[in-house]
C-alpha atoms as a PDB file:
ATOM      1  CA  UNK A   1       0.363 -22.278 -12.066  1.00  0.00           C
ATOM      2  CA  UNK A   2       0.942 -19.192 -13.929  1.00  0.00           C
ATOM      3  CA  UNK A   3      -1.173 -15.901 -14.853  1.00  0.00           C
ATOM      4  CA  UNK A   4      -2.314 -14.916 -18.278  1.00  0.00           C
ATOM      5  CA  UNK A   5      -4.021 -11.300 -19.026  1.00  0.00           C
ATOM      6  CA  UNK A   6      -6.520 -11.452 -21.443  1.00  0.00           C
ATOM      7  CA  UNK A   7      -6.172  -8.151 -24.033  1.00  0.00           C
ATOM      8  CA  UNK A   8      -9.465  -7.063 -22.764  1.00  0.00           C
ATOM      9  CA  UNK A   9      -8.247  -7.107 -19.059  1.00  0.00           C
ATOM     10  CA  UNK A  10      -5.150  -5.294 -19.977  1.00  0.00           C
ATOM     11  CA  UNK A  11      -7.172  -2.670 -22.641  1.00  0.00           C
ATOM     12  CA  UNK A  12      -9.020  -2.075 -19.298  1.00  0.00           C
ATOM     13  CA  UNK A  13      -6.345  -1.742 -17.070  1.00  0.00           C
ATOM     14  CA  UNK A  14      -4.674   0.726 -19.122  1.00  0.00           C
ATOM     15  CA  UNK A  15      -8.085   2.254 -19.830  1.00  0.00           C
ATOM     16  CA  UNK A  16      -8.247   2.597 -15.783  1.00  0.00           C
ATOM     17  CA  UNK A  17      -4.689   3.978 -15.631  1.00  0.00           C
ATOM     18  CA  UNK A  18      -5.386   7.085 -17.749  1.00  0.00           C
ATOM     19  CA  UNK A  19      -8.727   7.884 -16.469  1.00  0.00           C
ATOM     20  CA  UNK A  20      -7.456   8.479 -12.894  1.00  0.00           C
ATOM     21  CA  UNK A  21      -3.942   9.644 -14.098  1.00  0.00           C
ATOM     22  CA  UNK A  22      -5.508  12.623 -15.372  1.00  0.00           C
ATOM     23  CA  UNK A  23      -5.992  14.046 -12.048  1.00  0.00           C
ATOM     24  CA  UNK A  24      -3.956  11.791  -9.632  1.00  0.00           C
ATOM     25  CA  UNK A  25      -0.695  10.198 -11.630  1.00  0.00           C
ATOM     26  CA  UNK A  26       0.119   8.781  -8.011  1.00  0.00           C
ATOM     27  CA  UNK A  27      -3.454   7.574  -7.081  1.00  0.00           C
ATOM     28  CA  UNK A  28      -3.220   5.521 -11.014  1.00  0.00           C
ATOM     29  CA  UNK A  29      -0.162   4.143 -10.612  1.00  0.00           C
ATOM     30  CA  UNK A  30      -0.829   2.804  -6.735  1.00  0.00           C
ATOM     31  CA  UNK A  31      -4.426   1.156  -8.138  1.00  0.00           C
ATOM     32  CA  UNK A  32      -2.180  -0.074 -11.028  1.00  0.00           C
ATOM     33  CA  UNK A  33       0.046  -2.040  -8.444  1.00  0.00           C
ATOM     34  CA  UNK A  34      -2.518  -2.826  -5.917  1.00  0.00           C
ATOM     35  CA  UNK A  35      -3.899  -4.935  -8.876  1.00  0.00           C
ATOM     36  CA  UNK A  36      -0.851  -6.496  -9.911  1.00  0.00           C
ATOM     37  CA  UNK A  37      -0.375  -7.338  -6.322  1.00  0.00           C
ATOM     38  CA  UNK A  38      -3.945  -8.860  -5.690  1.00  0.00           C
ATOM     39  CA  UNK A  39      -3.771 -10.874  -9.064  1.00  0.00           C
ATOM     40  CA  UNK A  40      -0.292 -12.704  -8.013  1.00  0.00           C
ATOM     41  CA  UNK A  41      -1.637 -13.338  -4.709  1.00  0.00           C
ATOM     42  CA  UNK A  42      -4.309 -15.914  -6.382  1.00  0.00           C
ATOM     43  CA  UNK A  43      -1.292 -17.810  -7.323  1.00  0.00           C
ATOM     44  CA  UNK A  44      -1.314 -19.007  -3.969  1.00  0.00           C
ATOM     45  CA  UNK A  45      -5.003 -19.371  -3.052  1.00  0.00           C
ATOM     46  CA  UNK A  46      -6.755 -19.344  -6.883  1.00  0.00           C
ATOM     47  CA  UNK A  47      -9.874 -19.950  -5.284  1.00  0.00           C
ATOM     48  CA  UNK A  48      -9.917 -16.997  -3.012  1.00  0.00           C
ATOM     49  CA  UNK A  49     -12.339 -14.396  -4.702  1.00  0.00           C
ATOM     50  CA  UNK A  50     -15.844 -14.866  -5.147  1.00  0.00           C
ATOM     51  CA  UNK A  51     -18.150 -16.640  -7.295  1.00  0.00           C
ATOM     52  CA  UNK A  52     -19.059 -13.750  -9.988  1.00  0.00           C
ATOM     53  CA  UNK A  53     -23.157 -13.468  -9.953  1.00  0.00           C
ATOM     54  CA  UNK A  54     -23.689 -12.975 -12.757  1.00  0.00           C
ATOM     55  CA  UNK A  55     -22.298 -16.018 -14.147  1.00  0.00           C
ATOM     56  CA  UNK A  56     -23.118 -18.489 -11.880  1.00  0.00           C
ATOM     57  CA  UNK A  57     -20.290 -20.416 -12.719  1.00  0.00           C
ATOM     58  CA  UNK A  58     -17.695 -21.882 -10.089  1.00  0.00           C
ATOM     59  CA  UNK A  59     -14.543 -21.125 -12.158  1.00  0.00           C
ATOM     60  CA  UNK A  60     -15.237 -17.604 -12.775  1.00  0.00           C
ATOM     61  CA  UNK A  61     -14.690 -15.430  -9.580  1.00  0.00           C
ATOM     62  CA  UNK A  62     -13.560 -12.042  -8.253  1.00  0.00           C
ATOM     63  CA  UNK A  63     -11.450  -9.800  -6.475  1.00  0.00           C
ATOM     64  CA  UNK A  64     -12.112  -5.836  -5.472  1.00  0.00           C
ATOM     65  CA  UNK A  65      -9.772  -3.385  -5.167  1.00  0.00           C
ATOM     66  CA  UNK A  66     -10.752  -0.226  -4.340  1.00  0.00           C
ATOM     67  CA  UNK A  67     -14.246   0.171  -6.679  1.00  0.00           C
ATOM     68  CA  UNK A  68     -13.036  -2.058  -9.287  1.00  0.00           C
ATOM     69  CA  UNK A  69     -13.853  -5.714  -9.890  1.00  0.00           C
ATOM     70  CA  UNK A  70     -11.239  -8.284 -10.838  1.00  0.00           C
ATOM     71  CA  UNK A  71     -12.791 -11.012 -12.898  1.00  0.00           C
ATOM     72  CA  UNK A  72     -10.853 -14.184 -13.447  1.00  0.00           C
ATOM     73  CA  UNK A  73     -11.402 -18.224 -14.312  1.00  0.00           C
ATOM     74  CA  UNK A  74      -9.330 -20.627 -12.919  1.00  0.00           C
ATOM     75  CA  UNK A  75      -8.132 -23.256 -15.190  1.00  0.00           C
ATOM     76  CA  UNK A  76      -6.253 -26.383 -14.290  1.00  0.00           C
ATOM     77  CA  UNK A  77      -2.940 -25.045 -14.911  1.00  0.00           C
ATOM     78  CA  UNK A  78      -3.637 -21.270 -15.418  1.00  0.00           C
ATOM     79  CA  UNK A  79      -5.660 -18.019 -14.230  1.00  0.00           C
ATOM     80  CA  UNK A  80      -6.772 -16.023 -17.105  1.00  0.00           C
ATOM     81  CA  UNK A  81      -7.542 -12.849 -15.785  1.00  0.00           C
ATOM     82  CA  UNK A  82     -10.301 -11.865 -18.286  1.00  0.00           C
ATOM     83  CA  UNK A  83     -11.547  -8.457 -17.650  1.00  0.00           C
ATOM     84  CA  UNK A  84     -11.759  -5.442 -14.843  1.00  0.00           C
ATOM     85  CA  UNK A  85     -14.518  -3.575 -14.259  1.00  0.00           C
ATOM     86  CA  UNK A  86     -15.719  -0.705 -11.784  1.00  0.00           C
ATOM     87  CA  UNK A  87     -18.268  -2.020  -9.997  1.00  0.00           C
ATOM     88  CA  UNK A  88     -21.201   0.737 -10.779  1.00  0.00           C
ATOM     89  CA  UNK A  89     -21.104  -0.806 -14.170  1.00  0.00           C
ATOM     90  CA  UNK A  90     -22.888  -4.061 -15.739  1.00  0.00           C
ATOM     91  CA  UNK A  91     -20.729  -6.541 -16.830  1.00  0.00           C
ATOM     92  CA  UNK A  92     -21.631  -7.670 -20.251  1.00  0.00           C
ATOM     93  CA  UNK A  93     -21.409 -11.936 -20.978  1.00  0.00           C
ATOM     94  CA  UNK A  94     -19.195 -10.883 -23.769  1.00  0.00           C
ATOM     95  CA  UNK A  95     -15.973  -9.814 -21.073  1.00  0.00           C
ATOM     96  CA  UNK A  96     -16.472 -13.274 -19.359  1.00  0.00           C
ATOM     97  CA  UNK A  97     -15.963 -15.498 -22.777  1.00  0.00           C
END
């Protein structure tokens, strides 16, 4: 099983990085690995976040870390991680396509 980033989840990421680097360049970069770290642990356990409400759909789950959702589907041979979000803010159906 590998891990694929969507562009949108790593437009966000990076969007994420800058915001909080602008004050804390420490603070960014730990979030920045904390992800990293919680999206290669779902190569062990793929099924480990949970179901994402608003989809309703098994295959589509998350993670948290920190305030920040981690929205991913599990495929047969693959996690695509498709988007990440804070979690104050809706998540559109477009960023789970």
């Amino acid at each position: 099983m590998k891990v694929i980033w969507s562009p949108l989840a790593v437009e966000r990421l990076e969007d994420i990085y800058d915001y909080i680097a602008q004050d804390n360049i420490t603070a960014a970069s730990d979030l920045t690995e904390n992800i990293f770290t919680k999206v290669e642990s779902l190569l062990e356990n793929p099924n480990m976040g949970r179901v994402v409400p608003e989809s309703n759909r098994e295959n589509i789950r998350e993670l948290f870390e920190g305030e920040y959702r981690i929205i991913y589907r599990v495929e047969k041979s693959y996690i695509s991680v498709l988007t990440i979000r804070n979690f104050k803010q809706l998540l559109p159906d477009t960023d789970i396509e």
